[in-house]
Protein backbone atom coordinates (compact mmCIF):
# COMPACT_ATOMS: atom_id res chain seq x y z
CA UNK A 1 -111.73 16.32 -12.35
CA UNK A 2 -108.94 13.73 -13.93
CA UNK A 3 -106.10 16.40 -12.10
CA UNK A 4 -107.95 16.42 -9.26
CA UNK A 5 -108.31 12.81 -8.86
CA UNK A 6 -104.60 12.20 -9.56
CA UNK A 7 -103.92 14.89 -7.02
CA UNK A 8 -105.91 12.75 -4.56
CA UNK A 9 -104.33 9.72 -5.74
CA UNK A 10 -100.61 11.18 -5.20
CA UNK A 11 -101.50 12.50 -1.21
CA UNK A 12 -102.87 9.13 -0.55
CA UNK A 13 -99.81 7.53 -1.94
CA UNK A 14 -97.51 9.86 0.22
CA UNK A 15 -99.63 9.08 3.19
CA UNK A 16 -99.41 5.40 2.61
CA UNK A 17 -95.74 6.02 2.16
CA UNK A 18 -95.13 8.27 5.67
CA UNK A 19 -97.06 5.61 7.62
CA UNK A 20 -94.77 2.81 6.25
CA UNK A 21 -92.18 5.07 7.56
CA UNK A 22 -93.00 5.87 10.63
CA UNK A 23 -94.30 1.95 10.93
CA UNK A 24 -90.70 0.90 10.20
CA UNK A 25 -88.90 3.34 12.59
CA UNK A 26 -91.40 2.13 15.37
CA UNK A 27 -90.39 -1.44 14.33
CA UNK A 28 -86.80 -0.15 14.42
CA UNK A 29 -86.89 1.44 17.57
CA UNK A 30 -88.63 -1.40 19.01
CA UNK A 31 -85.88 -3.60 18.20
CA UNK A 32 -83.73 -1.64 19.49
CA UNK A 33 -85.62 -1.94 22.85
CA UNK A 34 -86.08 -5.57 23.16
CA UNK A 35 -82.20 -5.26 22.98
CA UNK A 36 -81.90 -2.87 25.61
CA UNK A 37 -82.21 -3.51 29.51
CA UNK A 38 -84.74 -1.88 31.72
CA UNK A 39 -84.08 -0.91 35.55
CA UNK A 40 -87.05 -0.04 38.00
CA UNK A 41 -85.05 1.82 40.73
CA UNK A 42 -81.87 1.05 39.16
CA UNK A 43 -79.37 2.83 36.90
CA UNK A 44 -77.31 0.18 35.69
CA UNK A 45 -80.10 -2.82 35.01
CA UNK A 46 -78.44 -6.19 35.05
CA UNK A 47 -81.37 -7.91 33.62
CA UNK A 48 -84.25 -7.28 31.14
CA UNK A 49 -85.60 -6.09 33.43
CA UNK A 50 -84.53 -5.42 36.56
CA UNK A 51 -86.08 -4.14 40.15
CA UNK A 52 -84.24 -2.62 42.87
CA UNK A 53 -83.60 -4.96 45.39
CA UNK A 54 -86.07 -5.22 48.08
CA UNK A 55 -88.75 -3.99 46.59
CA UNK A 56 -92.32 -5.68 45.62
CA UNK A 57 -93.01 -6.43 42.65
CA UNK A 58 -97.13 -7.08 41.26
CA UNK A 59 -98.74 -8.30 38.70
CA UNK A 60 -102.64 -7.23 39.67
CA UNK A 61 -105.08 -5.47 41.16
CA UNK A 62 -103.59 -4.85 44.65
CA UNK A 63 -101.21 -6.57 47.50
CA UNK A 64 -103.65 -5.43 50.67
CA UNK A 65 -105.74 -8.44 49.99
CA UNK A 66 -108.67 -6.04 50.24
CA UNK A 67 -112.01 -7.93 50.71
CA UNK A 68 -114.18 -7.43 47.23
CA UNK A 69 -118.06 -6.71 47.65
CA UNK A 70 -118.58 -7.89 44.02
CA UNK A 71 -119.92 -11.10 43.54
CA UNK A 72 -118.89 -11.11 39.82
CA UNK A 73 -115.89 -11.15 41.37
CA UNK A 74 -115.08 -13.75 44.11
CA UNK A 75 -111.55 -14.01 43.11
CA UNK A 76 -108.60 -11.60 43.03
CA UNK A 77 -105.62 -13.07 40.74
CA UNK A 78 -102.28 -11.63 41.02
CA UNK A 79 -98.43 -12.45 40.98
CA UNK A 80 -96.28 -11.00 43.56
CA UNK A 81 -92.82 -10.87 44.29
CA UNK A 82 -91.77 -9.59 48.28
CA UNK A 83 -88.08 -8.35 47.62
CA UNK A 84 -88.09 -7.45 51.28
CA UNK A 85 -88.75 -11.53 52.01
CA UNK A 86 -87.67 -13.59 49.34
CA UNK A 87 -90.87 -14.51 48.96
CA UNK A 88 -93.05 -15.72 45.81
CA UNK A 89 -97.03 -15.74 45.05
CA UNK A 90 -98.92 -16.35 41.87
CA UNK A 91 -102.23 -17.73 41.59
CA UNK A 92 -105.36 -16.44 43.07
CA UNK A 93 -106.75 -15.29 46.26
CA UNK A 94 -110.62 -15.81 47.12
CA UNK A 95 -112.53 -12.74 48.39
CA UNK A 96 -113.78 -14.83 51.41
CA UNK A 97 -113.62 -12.93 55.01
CA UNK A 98 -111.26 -16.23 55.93
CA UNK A 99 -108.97 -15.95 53.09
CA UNK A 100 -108.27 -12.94 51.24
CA UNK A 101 -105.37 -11.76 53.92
CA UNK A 102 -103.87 -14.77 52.96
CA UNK A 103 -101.16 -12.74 50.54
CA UNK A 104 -101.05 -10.17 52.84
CA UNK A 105 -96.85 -8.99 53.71
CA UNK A 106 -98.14 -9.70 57.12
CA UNK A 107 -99.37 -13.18 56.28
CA UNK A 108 -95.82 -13.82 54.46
CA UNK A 109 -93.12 -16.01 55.66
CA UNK A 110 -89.65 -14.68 54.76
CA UNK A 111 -88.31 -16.61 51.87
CA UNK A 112 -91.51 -18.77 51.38
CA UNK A 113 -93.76 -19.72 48.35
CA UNK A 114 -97.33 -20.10 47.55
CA UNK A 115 -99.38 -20.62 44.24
CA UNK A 116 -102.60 -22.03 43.28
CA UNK A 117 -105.99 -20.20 44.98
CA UNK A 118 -106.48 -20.20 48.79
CA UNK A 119 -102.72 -20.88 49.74
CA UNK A 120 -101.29 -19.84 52.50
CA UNK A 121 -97.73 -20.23 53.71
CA UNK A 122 -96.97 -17.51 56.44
CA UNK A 123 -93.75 -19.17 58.23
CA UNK A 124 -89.72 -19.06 57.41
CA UNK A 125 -88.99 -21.44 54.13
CA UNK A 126 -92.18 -22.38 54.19
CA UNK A 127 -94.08 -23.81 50.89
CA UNK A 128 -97.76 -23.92 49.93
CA UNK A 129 -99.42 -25.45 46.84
CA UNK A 130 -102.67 -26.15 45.41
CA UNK A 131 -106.56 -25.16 46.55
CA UNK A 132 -106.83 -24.15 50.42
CA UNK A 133 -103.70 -25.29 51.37
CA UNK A 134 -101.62 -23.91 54.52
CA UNK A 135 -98.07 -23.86 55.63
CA UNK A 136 -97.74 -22.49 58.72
CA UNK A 137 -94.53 -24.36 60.29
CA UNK A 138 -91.02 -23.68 59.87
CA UNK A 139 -89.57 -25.31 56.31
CA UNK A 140 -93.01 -26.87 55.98
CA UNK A 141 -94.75 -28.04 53.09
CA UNK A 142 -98.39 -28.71 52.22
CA UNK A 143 -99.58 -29.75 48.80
CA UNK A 144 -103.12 -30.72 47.48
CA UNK A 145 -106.48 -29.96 48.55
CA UNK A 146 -107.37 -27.87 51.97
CA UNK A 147 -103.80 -29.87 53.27
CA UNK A 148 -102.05 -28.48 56.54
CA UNK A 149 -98.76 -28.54 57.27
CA UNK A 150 -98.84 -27.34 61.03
CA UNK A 151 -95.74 -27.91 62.41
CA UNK A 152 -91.89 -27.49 61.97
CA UNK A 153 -90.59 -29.26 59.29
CA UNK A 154 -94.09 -31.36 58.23
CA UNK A 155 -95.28 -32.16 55.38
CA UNK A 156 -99.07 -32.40 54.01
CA UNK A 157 -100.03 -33.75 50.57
CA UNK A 158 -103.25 -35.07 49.12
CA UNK A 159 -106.70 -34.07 50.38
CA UNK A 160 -108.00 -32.72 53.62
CA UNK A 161 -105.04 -34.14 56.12
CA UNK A 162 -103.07 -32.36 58.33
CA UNK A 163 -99.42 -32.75 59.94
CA UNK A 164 -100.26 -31.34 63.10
CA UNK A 165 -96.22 -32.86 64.78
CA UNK A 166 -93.00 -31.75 64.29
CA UNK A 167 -91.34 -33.12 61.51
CA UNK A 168 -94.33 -35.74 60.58
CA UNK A 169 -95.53 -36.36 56.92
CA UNK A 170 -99.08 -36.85 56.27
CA UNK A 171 -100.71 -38.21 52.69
CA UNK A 172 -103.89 -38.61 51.92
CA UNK A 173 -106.27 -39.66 49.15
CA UNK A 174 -109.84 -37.88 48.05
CA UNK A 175 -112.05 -40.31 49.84
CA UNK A 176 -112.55 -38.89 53.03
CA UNK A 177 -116.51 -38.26 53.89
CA UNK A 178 -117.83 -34.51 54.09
CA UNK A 179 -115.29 -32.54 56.92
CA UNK A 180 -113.56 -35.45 57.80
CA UNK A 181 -109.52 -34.80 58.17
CA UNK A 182 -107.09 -37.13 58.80
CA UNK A 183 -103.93 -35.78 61.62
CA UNK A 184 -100.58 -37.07 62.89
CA UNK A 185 -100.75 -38.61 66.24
CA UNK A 186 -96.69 -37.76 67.29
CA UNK A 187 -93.94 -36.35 66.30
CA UNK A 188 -91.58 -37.80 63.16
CA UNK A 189 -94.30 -39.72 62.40
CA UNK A 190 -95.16 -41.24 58.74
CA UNK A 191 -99.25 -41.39 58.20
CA UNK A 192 -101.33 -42.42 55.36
CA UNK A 193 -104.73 -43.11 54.41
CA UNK A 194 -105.73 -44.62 51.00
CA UNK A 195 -109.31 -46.15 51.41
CA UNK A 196 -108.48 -48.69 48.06
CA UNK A 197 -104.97 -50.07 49.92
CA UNK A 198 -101.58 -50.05 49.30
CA UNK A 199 -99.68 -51.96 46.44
CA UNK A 200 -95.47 -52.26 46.75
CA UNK A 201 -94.11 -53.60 43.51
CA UNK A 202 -90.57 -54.97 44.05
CA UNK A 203 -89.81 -56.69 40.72
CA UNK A 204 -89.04 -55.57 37.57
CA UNK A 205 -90.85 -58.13 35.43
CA UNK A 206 -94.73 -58.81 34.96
CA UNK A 207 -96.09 -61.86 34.52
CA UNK A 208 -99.12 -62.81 34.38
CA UNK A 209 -99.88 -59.07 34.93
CA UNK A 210 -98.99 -59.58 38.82
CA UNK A 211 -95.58 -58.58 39.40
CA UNK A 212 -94.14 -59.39 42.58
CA UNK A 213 -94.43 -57.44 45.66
CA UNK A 214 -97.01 -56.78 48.90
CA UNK A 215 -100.41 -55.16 48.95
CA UNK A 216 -102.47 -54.03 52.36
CA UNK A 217 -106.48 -54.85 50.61
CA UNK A 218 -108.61 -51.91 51.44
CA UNK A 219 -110.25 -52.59 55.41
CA UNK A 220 -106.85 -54.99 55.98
CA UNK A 221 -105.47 -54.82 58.76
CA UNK A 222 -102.35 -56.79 57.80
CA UNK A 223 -100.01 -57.57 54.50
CA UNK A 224 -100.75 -59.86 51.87
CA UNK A 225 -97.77 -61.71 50.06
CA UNK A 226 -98.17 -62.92 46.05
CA UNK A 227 -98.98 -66.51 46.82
CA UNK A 228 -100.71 -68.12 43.58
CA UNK A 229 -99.87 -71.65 42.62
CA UNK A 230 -99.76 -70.61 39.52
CA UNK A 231 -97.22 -68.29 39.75
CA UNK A 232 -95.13 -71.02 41.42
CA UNK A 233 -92.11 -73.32 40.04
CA UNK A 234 -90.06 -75.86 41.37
CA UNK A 235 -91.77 -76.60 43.76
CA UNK A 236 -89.44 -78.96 46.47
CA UNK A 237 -91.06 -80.92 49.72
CA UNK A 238 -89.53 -80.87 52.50
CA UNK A 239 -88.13 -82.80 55.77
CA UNK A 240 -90.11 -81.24 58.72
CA UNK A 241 -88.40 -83.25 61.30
CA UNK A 242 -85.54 -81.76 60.44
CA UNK A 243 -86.65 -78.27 60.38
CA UNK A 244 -87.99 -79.20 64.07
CA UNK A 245 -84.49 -80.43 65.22
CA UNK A 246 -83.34 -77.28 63.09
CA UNK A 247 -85.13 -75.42 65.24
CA UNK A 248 -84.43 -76.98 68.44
CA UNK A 249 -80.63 -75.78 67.95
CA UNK A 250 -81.52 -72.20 67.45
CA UNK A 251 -81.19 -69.39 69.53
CA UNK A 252 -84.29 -68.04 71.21
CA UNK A 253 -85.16 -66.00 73.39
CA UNK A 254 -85.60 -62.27 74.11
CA UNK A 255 -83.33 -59.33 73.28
CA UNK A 256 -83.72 -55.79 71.97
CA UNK A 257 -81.93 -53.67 69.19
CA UNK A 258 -78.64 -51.48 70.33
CA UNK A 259 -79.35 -47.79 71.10
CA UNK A 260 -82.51 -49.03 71.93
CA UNK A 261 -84.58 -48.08 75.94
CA UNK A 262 -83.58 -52.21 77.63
CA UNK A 263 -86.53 -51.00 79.75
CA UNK A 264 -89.29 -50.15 76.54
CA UNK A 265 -88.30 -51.70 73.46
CA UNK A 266 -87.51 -55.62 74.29
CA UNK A 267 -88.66 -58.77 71.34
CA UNK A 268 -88.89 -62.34 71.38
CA UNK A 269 -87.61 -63.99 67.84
CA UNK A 270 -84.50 -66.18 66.29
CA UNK A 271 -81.31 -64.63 64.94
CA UNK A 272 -81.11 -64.18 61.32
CA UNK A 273 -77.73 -65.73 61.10
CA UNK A 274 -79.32 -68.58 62.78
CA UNK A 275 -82.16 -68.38 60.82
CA UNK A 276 -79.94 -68.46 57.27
CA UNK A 277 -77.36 -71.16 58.79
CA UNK A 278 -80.57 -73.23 59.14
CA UNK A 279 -83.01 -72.86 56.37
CA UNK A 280 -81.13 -70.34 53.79
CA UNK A 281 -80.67 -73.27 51.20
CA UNK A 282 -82.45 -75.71 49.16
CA UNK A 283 -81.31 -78.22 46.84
CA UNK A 284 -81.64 -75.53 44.21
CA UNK A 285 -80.62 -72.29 45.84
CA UNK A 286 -80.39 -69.67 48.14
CA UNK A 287 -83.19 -68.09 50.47
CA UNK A 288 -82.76 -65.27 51.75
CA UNK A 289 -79.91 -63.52 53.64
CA UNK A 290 -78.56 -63.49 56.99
CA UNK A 291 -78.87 -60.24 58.23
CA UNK A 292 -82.49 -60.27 57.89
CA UNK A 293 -85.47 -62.74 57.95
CA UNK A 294 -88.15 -62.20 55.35
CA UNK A 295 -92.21 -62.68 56.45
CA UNK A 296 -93.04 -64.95 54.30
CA UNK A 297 -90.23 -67.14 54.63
CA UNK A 298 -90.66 -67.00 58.20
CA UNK A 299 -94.43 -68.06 58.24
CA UNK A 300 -93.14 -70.72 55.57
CA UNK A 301 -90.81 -72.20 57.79
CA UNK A 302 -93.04 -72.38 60.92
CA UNK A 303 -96.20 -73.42 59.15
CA UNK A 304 -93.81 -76.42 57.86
CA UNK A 305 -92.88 -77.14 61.58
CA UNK A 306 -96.45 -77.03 62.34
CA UNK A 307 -97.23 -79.53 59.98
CA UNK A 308 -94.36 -81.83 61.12
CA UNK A 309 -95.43 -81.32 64.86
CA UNK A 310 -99.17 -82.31 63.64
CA UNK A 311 -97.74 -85.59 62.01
CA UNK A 312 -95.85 -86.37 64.72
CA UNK A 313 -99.18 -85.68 67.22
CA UNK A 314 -101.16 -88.02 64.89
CA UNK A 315 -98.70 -90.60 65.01
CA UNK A 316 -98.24 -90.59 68.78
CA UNK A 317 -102.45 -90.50 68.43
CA UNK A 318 -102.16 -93.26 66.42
CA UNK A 319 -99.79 -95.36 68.95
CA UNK A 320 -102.03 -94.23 72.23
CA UNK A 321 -105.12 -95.71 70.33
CA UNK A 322 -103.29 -98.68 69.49
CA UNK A 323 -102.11 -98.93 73.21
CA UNK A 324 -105.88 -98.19 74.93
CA UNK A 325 -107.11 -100.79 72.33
CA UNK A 326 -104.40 -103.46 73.56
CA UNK A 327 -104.99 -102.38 77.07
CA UNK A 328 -108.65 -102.79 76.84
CA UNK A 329 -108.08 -106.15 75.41
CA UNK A 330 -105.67 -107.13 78.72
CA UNK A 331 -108.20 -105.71 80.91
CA UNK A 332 -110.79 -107.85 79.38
CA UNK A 333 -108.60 -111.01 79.43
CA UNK A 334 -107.65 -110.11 82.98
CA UNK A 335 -111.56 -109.82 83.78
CA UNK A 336 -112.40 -113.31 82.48
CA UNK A 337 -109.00 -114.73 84.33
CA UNK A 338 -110.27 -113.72 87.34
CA UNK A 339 -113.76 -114.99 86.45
CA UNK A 340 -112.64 -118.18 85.99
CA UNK A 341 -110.52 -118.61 88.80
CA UNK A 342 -113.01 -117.26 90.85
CA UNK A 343 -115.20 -119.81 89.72
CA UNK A 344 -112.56 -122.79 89.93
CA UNK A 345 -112.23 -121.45 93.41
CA UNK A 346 -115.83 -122.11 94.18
CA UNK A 347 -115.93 -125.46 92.56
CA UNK A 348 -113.20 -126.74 94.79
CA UNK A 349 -114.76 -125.07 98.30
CA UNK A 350 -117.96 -127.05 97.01
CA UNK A 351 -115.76 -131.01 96.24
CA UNK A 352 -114.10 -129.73 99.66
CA UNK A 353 -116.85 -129.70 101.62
CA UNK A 354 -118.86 -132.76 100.20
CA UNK A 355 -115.69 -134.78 101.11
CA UNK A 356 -114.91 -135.33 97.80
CA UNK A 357 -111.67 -134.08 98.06
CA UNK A 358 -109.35 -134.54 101.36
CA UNK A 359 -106.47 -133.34 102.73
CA UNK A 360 -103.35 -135.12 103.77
CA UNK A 361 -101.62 -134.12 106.28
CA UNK A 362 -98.18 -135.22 107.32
C-alpha cells in the first residue's frame, strides 16, 4: 500500500509538473503574440491589428439592423466600423419599427459618426450624438436628446429642438412641455431657448457674489444691466445743462451700416465718436470708447438729459405761475381802475347836470 501510494504521489507530481509546463509555454507563446501583429485580409499587418481597407468591421450581433421580436431584448448594441465610408458607430440601436435601420450601410453618410442609442446621421460629414438624435444635413451636427440637425451645415444641441435652415444653430434646454420642439425660423440663424434666462459674465472678479455682466430674467423680454447701489463707488453728479447743449452739437440723424440694403436696413442714433468726444470722460476717468456706445451708458446719459429737461420744464412752470399770478393781479387792478373811473364818470354827469358844475366856453 506505502509503494503504491508513493507511486500515486510521484504521477501526481509529474502531472502537476507537465501542466506547469505546458502553462508556461502557453504563457510564452502568448507573449510572443501580444508582440506580434495580426492582419484580417492583409499579409503584411501594419497595426495590431489590422483590416483590409474597405472593409466593415463589427463588434455585435449583426449590421442589417434586423427588427428583434424579443421583448427581453429591445436593444441591439454593437460597434461598427464602414471601411467602404469612413464611417463610425458604437452605442446601441433600439428594436423599434422607426429606428432599428438607423445603422443600416444604407442609412450611413460617407465619412460620418454616430454613438449613443437612437442616433442617426445618414448625410456626408455628418455627426450624431446622444439619445434619438438625427443628422441628416451635409457637415451637420446634432447633440443631446431627440435633437435635429436638418439642414446643411446646422447644428442641434440640447433637448427636443431642431435646425430645420441652412447653416442655423439651435440650443435648447430640458424644459420644453410633452412634444413640444423648438425650430429655426431662417437660414444662418442663432436660436435659443432656456426657460430660467440667460446670464453673460464679463468680469473676472466676484464681489459680493455678483460679478459683472447682463442677464435676460426668465419671461424678459429685454436685458438687465448690474445696477445695485451697493455695488457702486464714486459716485459724481453731474451738469445736465451741459449734457443738453452737449447734445445739441451732436450729429443726428439717420444713416445705415456700409454693405448694408440703403433701401432695408436704415437707423436713427448719434455717432460714437460724437458720443465719446462728448461724454467719454469724467473728472476721474474714461467711459467708454469711441467706436462703440455701450446701453447702459447710453440710457445713463439720456435719462440725465431727461432730468435736466424736467428741471428746466419746472422752472419755466415755476415762472408761468409766477406770471398768471402777476397777471391776475393786473387784471384785477385794471378791473377796479375801470370801476372807479366808471364811477367818477357818473359822479360828474350827475354835478353836470344839477348845474353844479359849468362849462366855460371861450
Amino acid at each position: 500500500m506505502k509503494n503504491l501510494s508513493r507511486t500515486y504521489l510521484r504521477f501526481v507530481m509529474r502531472i502537476k509538473s507537465f501542466n506547469y509546463l505546458v502553462a508556461s509555454i502557453l504563457l510564452f507563446l502568448l507573449s510572443l503574440q501580444v508582440q506580434a501583429q495580426v492582419g484580417i485580409g492583409l499579409t503584411e499587418p501594419k497595426a495590431f491589428l489590422n483590416v483590409a481597407e474597405g472593409k466593415t468591421v463589427l463588434f455585435g450581433a449583426d449590421t442589417a439592423g434586423v427588427q428583434s421580436q424579443n421583448p427581453n431584448r429591445p436593444w441591439a448594441s454593437k460597434m461598427i466600423w464602414y471601411g467602404s465610408k469612413g464611417a463610425f458607430r458604437a452605442g446601441a440601436v433600439s428594436n423599434d419599427e422607426f429606428y432599428y435601420t438607423h445603422w443600416d450601410n444604407a442609412n450611413v453618410g460617407r465619412y460620418s459618426f454616430a454613438s449613443g442609442a437612437m442616433t442617426k446621421a445618414n448625410a456626408i460629414y455628418s455627426t450624431a450624438m446622444g439619445f434619438g438624435t438625427q443628422a441628416s444635413g451635409e457637415s451637420s451636427t446634432a447633440f443631446g436628446f431627440f435633437t435635429t440637425a436638418g439642414e446643411d451645415r446646422s447644428t442641434a444641441m440640447g433637448s427636443s429642438v431642431r435646425a430645420d435652415h441652412r447653416g442655423s444653430f439651435i440650443i435648447g434646454d430640458d424644459s420644453n412641455c410633452l412634444g413640444c420642439t423648438y425650430n429655426t425660423t431662417a437660414n444662418n440663424q442663432m436660436m435659443m431657448h432656456f426657460a430660467g434666462g440667460y446670464v453673460l459674465y464679463t468680469s473676472n472678479t466676484r464681489q459680493d457674489n455678483s460679478p459683472s455682466g447682463v442677464q435676460l430674467q426668465p419671461n424678459a423680454n429685454a436685458w438687465s444691466v448690474v445696477s445695485d447701489s451697493s455695488r457702486k463707488e464714486n459716485f459724481r453728479t453731474t451738469d445736465g445743462a451741459l449734457f443738453l447743449k452737449k447734445i445739441s452739437g451732436m450729429r443726428l440723424g439717420s444713416w445705415n451700416y456700409k454693405g448694408q440694403d440703403v433701401k432695408q436696413y436704415r437707423h436713427y442714433g448719434p455717432m460714437a465718436q460724437d458720443f465719446f468726444a462728448a461724454f467719454g470722460h469724467d473728472e476721474l476717468g474714461i467711459i467708454g470708447e469711441d467706436k462703440s456706445i455701450n446701453q447702459a451708458d447710453f440710457d445713463g446719459v439720456n435719462l440725465i438729459a431727461i432730468q435736466a429737461l424736467i428741471k428746466e420744464v419746472e422752472a419755466l412752470k415755476a415762472e408761468n405761475t409766477t406770471l398768471k399770478q402777476a397777471e391776475t393781479s393786473m387784471k384785477a387792478e385794471t378791473e377796479s381802475l375801470k370801476t372807479k373811473m366808471q364811477q367818477f364818470e357818473k359822479q360828474l354827469s350827475t354835478f353836470m347836470a344839477s348845474g353844479s358844475i359849468s362849462t366855460v366856453s371861450k
